[in-house]
C-alpha atoms as a PDB file:
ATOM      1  CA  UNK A   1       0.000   0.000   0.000  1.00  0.00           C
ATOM      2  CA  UNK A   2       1.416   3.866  -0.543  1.00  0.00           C
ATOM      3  CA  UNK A   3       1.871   5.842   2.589  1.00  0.00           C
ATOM      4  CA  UNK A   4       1.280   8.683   0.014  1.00  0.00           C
ATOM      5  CA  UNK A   5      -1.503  11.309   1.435  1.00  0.00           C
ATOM      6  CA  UNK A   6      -4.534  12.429  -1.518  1.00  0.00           C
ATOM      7  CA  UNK A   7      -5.109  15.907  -1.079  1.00  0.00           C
ATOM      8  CA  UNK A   8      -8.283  16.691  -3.038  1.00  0.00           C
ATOM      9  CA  UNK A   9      -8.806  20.351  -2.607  1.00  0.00           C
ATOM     10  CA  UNK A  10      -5.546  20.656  -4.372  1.00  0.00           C
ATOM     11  CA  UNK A  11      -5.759  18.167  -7.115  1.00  0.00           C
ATOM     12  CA  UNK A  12      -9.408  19.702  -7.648  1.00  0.00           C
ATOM     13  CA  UNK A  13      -8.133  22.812  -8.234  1.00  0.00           C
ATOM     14  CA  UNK A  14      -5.551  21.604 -10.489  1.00  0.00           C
ATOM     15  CA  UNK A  15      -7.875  20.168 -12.416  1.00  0.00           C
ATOM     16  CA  UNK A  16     -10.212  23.444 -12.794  1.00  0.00           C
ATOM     17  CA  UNK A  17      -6.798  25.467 -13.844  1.00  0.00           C
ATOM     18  CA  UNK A  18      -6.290  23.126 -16.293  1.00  0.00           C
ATOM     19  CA  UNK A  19      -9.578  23.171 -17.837  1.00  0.00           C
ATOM     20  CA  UNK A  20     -10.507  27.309 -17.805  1.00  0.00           C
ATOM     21  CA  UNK A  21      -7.480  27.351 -19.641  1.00  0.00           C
ATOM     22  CA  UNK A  22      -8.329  25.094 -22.327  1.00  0.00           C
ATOM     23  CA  UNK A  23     -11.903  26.747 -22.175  1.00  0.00           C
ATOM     24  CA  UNK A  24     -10.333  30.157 -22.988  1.00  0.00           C
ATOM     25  CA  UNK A  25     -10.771  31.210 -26.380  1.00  0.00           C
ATOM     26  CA  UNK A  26      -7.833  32.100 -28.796  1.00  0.00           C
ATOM     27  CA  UNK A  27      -8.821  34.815 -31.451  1.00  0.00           C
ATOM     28  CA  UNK A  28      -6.858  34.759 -35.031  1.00  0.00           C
ATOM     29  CA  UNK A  29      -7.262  37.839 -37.221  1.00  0.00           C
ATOM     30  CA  UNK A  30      -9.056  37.392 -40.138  1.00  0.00           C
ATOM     31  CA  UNK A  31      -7.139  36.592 -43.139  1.00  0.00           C
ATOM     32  CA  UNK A  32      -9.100  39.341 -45.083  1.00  0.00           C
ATOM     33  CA  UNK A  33      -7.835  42.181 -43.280  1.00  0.00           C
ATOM     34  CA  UNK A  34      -4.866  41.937 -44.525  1.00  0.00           C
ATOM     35  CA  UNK A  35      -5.311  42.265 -47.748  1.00  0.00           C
ATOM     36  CA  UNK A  36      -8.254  45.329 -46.677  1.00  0.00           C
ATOM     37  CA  UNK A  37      -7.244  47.654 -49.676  1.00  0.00           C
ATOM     38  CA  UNK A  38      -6.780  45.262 -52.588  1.00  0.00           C
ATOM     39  CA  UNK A  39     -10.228  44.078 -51.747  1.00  0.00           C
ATOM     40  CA  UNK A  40     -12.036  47.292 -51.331  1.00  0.00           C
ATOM     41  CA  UNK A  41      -9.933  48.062 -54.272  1.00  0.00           C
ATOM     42  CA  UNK A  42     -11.425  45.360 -56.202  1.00  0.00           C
ATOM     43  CA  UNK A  43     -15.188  46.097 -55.031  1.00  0.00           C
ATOM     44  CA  UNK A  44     -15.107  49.745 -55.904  1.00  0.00           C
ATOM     45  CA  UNK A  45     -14.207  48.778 -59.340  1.00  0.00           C
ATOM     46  CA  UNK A  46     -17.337  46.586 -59.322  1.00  0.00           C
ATOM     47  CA  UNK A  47     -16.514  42.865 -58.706  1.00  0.00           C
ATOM     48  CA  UNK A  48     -18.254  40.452 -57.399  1.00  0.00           C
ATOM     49  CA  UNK A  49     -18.101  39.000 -54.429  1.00  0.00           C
ATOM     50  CA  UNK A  50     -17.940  35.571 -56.212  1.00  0.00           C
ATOM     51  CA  UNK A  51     -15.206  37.199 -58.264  1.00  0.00           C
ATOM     52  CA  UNK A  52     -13.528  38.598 -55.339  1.00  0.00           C
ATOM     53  CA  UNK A  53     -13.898  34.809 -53.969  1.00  0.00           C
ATOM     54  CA  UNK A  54     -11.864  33.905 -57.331  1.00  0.00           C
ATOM     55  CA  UNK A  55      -9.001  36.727 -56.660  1.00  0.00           C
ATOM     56  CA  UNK A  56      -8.459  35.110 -53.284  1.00  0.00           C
ATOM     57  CA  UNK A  57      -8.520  31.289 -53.964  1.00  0.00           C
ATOM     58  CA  UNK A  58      -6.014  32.438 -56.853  1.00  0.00           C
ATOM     59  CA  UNK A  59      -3.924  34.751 -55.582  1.00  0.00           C
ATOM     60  CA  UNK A  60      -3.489  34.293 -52.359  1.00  0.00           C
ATOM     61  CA  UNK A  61      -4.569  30.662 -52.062  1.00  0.00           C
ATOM     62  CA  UNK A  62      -6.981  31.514 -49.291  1.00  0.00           C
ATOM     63  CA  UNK A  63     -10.343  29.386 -49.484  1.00  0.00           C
ATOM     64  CA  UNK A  64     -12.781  31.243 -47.885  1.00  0.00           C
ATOM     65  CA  UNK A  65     -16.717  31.464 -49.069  1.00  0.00           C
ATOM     66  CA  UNK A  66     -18.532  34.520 -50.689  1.00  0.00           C
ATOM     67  CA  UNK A  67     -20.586  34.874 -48.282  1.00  0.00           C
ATOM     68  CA  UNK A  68     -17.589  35.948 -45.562  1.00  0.00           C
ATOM     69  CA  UNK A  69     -16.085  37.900 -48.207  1.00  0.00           C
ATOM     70  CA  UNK A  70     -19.777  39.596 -48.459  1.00  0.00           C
ATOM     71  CA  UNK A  71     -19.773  39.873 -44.397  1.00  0.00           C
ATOM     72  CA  UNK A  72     -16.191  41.331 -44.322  1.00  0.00           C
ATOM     73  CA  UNK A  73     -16.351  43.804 -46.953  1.00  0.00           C
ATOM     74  CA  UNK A  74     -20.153  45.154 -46.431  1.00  0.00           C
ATOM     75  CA  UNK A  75     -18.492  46.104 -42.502  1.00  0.00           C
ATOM     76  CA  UNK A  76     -15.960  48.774 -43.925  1.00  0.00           C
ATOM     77  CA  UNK A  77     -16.596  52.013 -43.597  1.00  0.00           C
ATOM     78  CA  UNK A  78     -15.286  52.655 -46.959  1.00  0.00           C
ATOM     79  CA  UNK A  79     -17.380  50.785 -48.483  1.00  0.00           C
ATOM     80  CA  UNK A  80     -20.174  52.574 -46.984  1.00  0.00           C
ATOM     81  CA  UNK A  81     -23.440  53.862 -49.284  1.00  0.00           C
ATOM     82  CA  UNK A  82     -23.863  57.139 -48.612  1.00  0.00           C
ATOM     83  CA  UNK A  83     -27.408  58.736 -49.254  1.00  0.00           C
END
């Protein structure tokens, strides 16, 4: 038999450390906004977001869909309607 003594307060909290950190969520930066200006570039001269979609998969080799390209771009400011 082991003479060693369980503590479990301590290996409880041990384990709770262990999982909020795996819980904890990492953010990435979008891929996009990097390449912000050749993209708004690109939509002010009247592509497509399917087209855009095209640029990227060929270009950059990022595969992505339209519709996040859609989501991205209709967010900036620039590319704003204005009344």
């Amino acid at each position: 038999m082991s003479t060693h003594h369980f503590d479990a307060p301590t290996e409880l909290k041990k384990i709770r450390q262990h999982t909020s950190a795996k819980r904890r969520k990492s953010y990435q930066q979008c891929r996009l906004m990097k390449l912000r200006t050749e993209l708004v570039a690109l939509r002010k001269e009247g592509a497509s977001y399917r087209e855009i979609l095209l640029w990227l998969r060929q270009t950059k080799r990022i595969k992505t869909t339209h519709t996040t390209v859609m989501r991205y771009l209709e967010k900036l400011p620039e590319l704003k309607e204005t009344p």
